[in-house]
C-alpha atoms as a PDB file:
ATOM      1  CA  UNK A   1       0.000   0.000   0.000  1.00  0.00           C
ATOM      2  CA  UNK A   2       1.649   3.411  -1.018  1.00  0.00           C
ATOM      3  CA  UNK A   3       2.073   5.827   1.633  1.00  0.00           C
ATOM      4  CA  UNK A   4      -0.297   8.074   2.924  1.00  0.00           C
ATOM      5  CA  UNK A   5      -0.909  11.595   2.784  1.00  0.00           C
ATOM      6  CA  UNK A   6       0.526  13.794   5.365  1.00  0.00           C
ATOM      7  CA  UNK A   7      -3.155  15.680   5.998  1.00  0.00           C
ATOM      8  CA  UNK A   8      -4.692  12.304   6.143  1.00  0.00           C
ATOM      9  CA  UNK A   9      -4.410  11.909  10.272  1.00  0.00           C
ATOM     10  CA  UNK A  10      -5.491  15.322  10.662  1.00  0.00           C
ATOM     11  CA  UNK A  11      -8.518  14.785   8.456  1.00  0.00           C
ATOM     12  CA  UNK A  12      -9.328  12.214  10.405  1.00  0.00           C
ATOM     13  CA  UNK A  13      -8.542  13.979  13.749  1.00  0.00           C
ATOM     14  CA  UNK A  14     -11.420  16.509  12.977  1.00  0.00           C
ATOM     15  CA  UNK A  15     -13.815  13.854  11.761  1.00  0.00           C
ATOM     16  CA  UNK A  16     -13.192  12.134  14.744  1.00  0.00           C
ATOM     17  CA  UNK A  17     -13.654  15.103  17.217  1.00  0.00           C
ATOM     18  CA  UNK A  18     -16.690  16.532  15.152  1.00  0.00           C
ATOM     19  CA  UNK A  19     -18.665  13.039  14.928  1.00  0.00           C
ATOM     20  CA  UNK A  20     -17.407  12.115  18.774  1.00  0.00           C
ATOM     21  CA  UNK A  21     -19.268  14.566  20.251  1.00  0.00           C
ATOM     22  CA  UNK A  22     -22.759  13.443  19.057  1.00  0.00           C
ATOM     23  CA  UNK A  23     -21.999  10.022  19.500  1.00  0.00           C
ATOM     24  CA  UNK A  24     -20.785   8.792  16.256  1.00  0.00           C
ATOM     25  CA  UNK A  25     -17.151   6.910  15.370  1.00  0.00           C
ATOM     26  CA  UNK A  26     -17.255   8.728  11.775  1.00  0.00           C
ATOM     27  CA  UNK A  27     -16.922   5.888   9.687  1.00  0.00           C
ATOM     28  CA  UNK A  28     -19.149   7.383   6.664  1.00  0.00           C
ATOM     29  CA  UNK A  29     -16.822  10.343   6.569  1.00  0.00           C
ATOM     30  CA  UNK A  30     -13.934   7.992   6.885  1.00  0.00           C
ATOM     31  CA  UNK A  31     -15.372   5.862   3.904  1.00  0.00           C
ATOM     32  CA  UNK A  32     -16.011   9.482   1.735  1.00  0.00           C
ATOM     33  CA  UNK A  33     -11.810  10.454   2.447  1.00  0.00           C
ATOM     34  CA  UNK A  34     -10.327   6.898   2.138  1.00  0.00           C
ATOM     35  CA  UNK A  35     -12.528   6.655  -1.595  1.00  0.00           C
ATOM     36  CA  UNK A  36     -11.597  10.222  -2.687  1.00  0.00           C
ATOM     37  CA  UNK A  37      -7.434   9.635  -1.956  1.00  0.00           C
ATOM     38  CA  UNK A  38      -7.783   5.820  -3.856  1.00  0.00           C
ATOM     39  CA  UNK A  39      -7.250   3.661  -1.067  1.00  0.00           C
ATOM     40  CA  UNK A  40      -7.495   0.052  -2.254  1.00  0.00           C
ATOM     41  CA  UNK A  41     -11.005  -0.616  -1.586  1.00  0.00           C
ATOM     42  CA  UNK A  42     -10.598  -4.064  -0.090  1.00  0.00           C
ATOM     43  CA  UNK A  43      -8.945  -2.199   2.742  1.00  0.00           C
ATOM     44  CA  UNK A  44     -11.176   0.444   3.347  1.00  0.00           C
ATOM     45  CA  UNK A  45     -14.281  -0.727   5.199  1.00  0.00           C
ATOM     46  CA  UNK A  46     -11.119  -2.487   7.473  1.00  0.00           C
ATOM     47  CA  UNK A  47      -9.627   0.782   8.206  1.00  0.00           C
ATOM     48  CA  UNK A  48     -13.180   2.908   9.199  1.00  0.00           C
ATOM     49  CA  UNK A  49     -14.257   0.001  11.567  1.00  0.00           C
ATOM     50  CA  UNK A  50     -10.821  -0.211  13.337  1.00  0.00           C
ATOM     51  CA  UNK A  51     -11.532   4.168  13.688  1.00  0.00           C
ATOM     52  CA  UNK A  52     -15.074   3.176  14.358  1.00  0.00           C
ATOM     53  CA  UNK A  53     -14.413   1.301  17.416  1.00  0.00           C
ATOM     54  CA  UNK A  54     -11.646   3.244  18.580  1.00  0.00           C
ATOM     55  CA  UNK A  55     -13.819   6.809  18.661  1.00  0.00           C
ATOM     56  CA  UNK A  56     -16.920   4.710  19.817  1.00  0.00           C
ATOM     57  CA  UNK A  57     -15.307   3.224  22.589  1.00  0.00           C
ATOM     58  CA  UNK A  58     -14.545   6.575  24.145  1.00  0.00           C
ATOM     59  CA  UNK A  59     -18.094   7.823  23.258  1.00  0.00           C
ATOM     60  CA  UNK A  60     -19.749   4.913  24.861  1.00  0.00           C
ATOM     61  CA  UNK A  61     -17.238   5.483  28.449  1.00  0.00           C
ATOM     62  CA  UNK A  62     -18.006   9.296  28.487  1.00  0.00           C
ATOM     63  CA  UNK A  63     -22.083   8.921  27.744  1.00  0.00           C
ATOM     64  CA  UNK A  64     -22.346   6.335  30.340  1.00  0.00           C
ATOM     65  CA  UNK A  65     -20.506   8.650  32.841  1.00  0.00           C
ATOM     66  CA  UNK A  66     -22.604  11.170  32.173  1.00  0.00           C
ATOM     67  CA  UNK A  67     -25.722   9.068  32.999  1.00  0.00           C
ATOM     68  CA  UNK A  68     -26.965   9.619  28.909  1.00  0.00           C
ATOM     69  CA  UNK A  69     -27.072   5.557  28.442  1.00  0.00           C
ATOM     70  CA  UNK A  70     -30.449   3.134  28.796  1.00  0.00           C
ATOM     71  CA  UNK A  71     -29.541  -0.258  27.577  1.00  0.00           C
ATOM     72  CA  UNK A  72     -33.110  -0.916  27.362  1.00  0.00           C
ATOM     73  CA  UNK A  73     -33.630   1.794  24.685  1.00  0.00           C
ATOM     74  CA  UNK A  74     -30.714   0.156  22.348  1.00  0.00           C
ATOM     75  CA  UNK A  75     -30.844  -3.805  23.142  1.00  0.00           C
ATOM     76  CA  UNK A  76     -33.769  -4.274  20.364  1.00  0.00           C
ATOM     77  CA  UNK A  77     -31.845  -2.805  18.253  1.00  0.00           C
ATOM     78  CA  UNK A  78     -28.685  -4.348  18.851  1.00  0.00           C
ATOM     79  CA  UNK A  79     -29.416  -8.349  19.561  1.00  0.00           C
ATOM     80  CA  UNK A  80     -29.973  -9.483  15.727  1.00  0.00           C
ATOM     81  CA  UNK A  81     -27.167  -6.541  13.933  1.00  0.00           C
ATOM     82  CA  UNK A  82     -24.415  -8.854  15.806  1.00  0.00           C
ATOM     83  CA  UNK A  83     -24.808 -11.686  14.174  1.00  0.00           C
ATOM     84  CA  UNK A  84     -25.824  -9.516  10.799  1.00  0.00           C
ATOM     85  CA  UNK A  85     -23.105  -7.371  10.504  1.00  0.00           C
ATOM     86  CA  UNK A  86     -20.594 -10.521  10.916  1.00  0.00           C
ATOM     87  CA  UNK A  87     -22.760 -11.667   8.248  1.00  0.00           C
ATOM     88  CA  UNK A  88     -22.170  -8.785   5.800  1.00  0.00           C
ATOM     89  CA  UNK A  89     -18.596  -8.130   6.793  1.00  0.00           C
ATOM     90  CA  UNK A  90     -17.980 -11.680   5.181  1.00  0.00           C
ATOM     91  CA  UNK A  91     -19.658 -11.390   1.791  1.00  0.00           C
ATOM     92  CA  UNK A  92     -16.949 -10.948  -0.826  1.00  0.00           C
ATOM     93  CA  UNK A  93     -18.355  -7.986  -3.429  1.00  0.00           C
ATOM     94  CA  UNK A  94     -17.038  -6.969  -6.530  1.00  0.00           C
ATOM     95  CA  UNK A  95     -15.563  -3.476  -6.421  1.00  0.00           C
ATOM     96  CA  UNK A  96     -18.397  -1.587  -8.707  1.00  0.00           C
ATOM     97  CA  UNK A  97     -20.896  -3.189  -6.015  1.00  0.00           C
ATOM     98  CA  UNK A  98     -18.951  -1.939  -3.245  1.00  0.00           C
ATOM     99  CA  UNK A  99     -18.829   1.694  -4.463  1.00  0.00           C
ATOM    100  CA  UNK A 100     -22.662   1.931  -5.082  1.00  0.00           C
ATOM    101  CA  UNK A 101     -23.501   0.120  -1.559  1.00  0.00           C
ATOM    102  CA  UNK A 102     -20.770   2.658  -0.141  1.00  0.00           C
ATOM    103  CA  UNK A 103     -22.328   5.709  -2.570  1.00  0.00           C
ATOM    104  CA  UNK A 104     -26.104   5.001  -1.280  1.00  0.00           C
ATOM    105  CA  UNK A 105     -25.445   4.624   2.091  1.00  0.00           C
ATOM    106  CA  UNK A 106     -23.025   7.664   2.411  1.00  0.00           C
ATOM    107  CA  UNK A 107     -25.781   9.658   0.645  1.00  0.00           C
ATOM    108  CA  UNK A 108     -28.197   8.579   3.403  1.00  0.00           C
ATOM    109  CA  UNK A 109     -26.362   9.552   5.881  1.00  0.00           C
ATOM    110  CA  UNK A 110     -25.325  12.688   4.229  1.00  0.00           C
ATOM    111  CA  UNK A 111     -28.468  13.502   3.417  1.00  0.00           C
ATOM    112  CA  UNK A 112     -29.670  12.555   7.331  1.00  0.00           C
ATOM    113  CA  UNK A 113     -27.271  15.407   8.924  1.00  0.00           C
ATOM    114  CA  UNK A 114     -29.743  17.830   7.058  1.00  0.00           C
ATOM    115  CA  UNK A 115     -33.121  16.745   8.901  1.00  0.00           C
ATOM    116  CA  UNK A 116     -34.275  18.861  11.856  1.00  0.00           C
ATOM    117  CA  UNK A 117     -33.070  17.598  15.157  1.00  0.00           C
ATOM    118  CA  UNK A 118     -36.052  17.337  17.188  1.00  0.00           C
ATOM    119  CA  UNK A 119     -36.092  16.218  20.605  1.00  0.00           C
ATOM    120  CA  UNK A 120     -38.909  14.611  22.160  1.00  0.00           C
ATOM    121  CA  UNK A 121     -39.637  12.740  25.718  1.00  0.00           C
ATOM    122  CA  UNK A 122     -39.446   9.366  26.426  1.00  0.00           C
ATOM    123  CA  UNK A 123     -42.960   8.069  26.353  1.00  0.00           C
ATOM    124  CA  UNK A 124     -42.386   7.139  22.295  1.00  0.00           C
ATOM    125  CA  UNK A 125     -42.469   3.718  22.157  1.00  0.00           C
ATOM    126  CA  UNK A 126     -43.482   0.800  24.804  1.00  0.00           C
ATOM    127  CA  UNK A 127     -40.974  -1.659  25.517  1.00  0.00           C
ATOM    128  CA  UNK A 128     -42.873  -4.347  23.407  1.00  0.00           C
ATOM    129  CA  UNK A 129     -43.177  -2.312  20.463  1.00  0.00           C
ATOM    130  CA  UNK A 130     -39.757  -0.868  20.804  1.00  0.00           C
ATOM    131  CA  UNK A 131     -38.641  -4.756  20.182  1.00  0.00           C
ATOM    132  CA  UNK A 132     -40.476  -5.002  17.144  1.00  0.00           C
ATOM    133  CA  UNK A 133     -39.869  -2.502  15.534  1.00  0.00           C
ATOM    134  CA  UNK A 134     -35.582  -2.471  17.187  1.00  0.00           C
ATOM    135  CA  UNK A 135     -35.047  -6.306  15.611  1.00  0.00           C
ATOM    136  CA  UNK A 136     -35.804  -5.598  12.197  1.00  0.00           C
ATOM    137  CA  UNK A 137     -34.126  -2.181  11.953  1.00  0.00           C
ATOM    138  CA  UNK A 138     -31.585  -3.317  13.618  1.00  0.00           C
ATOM    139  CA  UNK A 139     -30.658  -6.635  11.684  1.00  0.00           C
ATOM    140  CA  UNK A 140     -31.043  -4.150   8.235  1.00  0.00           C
ATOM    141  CA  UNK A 141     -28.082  -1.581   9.745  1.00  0.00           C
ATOM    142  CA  UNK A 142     -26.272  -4.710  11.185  1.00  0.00           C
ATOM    143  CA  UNK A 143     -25.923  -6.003   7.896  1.00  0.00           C
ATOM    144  CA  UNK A 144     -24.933  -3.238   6.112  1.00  0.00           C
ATOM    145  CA  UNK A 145     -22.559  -1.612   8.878  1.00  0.00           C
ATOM    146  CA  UNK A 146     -21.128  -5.092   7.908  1.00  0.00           C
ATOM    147  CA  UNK A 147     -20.693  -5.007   4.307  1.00  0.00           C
ATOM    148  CA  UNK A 148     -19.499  -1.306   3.641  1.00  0.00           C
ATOM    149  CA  UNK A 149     -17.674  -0.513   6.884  1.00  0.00           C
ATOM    150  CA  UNK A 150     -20.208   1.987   8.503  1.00  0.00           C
ATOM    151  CA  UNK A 151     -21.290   1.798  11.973  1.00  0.00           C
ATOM    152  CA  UNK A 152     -25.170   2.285  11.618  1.00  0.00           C
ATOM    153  CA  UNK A 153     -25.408   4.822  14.365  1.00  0.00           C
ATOM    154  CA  UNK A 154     -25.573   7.608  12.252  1.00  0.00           C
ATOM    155  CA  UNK A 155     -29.190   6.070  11.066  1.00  0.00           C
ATOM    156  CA  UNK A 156     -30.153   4.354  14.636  1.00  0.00           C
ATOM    157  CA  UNK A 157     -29.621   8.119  16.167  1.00  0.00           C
ATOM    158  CA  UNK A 158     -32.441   9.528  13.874  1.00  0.00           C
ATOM    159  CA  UNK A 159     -34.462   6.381  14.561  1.00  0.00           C
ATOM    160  CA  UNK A 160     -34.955   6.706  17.990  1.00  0.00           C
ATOM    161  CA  UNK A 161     -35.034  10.764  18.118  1.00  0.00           C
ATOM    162  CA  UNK A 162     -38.075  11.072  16.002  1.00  0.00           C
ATOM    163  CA  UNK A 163     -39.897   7.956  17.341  1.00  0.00           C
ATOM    164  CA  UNK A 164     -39.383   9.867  20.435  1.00  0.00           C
ATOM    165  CA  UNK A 165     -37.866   7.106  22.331  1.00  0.00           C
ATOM    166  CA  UNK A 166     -34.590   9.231  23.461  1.00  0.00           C
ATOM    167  CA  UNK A 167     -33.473  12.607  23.848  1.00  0.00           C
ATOM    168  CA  UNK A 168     -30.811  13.520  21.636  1.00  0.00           C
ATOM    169  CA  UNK A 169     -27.742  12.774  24.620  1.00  0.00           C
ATOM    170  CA  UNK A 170     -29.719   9.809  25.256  1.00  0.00           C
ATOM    171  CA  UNK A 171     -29.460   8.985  21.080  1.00  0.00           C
ATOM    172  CA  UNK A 172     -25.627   9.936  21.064  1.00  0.00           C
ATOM    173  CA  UNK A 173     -25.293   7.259  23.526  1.00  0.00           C
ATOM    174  CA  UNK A 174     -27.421   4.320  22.027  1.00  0.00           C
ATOM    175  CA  UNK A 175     -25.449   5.135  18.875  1.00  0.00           C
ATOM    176  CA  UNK A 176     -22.105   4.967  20.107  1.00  0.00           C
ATOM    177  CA  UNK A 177     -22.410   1.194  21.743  1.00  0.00           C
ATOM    178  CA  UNK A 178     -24.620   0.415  18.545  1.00  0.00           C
ATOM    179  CA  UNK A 179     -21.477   1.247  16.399  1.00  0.00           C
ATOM    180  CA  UNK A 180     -19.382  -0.583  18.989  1.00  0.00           C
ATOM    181  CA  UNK A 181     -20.941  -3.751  18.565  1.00  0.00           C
ATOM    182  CA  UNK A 182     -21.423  -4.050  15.058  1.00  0.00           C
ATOM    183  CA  UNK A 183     -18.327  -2.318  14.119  1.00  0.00           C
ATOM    184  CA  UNK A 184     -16.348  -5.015  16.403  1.00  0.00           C
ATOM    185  CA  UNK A 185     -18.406  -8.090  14.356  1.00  0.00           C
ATOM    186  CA  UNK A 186     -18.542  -6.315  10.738  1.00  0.00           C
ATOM    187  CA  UNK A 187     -14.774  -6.078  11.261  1.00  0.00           C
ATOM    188  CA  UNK A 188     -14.260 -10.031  12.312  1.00  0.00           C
ATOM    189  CA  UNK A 189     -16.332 -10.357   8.881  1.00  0.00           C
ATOM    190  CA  UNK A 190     -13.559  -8.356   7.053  1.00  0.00           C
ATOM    191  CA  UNK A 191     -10.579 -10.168   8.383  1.00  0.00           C
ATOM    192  CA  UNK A 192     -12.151 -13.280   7.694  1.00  0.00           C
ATOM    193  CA  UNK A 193     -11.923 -12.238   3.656  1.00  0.00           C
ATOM    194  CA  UNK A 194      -7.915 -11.428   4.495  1.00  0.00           C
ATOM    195  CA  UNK A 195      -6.034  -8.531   5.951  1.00  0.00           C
ATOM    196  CA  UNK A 196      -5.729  -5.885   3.753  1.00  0.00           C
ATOM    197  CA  UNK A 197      -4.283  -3.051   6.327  1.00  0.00           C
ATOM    198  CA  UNK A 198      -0.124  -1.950   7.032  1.00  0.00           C
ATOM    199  CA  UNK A 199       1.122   0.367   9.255  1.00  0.00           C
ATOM    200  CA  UNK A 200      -0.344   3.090   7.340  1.00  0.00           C
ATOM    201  CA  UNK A 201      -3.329   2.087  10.125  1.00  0.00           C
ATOM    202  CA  UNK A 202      -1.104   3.598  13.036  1.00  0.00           C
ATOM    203  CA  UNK A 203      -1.256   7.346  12.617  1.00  0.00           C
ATOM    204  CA  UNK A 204      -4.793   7.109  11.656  1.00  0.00           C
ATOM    205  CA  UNK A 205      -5.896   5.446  14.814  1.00  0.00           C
ATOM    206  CA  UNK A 206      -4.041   7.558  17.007  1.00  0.00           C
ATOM    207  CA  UNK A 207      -5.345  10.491  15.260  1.00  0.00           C
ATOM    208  CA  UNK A 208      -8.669   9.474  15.505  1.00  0.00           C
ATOM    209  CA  UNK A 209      -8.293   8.486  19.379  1.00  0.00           C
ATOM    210  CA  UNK A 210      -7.279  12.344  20.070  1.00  0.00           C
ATOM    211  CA  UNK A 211      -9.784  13.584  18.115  1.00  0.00           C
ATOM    212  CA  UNK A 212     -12.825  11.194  19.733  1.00  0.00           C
ATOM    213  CA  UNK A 213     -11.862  11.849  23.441  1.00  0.00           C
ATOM    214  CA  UNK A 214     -11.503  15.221  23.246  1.00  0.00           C
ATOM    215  CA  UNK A 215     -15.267  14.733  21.181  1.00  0.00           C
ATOM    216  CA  UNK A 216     -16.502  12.850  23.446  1.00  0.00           C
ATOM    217  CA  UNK A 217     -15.471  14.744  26.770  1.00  0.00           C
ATOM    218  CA  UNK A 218     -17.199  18.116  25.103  1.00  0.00           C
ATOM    219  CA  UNK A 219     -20.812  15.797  23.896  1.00  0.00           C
ATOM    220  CA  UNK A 220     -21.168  14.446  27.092  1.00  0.00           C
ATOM    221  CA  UNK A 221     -20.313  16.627  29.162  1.00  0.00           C
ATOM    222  CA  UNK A 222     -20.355  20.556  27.825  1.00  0.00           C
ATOM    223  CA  UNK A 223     -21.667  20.865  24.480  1.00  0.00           C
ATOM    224  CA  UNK A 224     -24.996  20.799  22.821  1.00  0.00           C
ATOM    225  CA  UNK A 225     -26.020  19.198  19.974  1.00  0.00           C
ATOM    226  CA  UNK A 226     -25.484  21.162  17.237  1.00  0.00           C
ATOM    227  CA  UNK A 227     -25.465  21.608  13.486  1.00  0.00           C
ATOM    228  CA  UNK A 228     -21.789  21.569  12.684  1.00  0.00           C
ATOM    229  CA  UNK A 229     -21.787  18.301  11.127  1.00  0.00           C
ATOM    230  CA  UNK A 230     -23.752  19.275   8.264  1.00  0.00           C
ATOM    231  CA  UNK A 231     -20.295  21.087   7.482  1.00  0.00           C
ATOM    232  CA  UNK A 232     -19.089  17.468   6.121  1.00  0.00           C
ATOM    233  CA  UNK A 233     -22.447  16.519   5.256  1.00  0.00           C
ATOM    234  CA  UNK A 234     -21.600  18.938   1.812  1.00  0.00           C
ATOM    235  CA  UNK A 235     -18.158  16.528   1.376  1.00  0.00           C
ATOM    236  CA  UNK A 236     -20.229  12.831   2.088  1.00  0.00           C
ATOM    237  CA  UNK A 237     -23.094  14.219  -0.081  1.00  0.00           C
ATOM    238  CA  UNK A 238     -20.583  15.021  -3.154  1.00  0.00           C
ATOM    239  CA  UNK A 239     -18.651  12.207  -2.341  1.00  0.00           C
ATOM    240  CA  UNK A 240     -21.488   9.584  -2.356  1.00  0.00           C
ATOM    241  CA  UNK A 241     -22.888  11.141  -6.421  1.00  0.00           C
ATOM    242  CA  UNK A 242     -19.206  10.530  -7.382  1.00  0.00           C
ATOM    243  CA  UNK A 243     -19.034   7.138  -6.604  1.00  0.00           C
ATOM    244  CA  UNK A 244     -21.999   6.027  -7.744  1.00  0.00           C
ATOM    245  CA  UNK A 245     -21.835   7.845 -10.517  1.00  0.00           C
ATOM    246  CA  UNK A 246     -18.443   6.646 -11.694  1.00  0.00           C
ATOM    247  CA  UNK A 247     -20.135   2.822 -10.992  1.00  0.00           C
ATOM    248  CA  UNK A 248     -22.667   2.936 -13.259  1.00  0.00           C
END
């Protein structure tokens, strides 16, 4: 693999710190940089999971300190997009496949940031209905955090905002141990096709771990959420045409 660019860790540095403090690891941002600079693409849903966990993990330590996380209000969504997202991290796909999957879902979550960010109470759903609905949803984003390297928290978020199941702290939260989980089995998936990463991993990951505590610490603790992600919303949007334009 030829070596990277020298704004690459910083890039991911601020997508890290931007995307930490509501609760997401990043990865669709991760995906739109790694696709623009050429990265191999057998290697790039490996690389955003690895940042994935690594921002996540802090995001799920500094929610749950700051009393933002109810297991009860992400477990539906979480038991069956395990087992799916191992699932889709396995399935070998041709690269034109790869870069519409990656194209459509980056342009869904671009295209996400945009919507208005309600909050609501808690009342939304009743626990029985929140495990219908939670197992199918869930399985769906499993699978495809699996397959194309993104978490799934940046649609679970939006998910249980507007059914008015969390407030948005309480949605940062959910997200960041969603992305956790299926970030963790989507990348067991990967490896299992063959290791595509070198030590061009190493200055990404440590970027990306400065970047998502000092995220993290200002989400949970300091800042609310606002609308500076739809600042790289613009990049995954234009990024997201591109590919699946130059697919088809």
């Amino acid at each position: 693999m030829e070596a990277i660019p020298l704004w690459l860790p910083l890039a991911f540095f601020v997508i890290a710190l931007l995307y930490a403090t509501v609760g997401f690891g990043g990865g669709s941002s991760y995906l739109a940089v790694l696709a623009l600079i050429g990265i191999p693409y057998q290697s790039i849903p490996q690389v955003a999971l690895i940042c994935n966990l690594v921002v996540s993990g802090g995001g799920v330590w500094h929610f749950c300190r700051g009393g933002h996380l109810d297991l009860k209000k992400v477990l539906p969504f979480i038991v069956l997009s395990i087992p799916l997202a191992f699932l889709g991290g396995q399935i070998p796909i041709g690269r034109q496949l790869f870069m519409i999957l990656l194209g459509v879902s980056l342009f869904a979550a671009g295209a996400r940031t945009f919507l208005p960010q309600r909050e609501f109470g808690s009342e939304g759903l009743s626990p029985k209905h929140a495990w219908r609905v939670g197992l199918p949803i869930g399985a769906v984003l499993g699978f495809l955090s699996g397959l194309v390297g993104i978490g799934g928290g940046i649609f679970l978020a939006p998910v249980l905002i507007l059914a008015g199941w969390a407030n948005a702290k309480q949605a940062a939260a959910a997200a960041a141990l969603f992305i956790i989980v299926n970030s963790a089995a989507g990348l067991s998936g990967q490896l299992s096709k063959g290791i595509y990463l070198d030590t061009m991993v190493i200055p990404l990951v440590v970027a990306v771990i400065l970047g998502g505590q000092i995220g993290s610490r200002l989400g949970a603790y300091r800042l609310r959420v606002g609308g500076v992600r739809q600042l790289l919303a613009v990049l995954i949007l234009f990024v997201s045409i591109r590919l699946i334009w130059s697919a088809i």
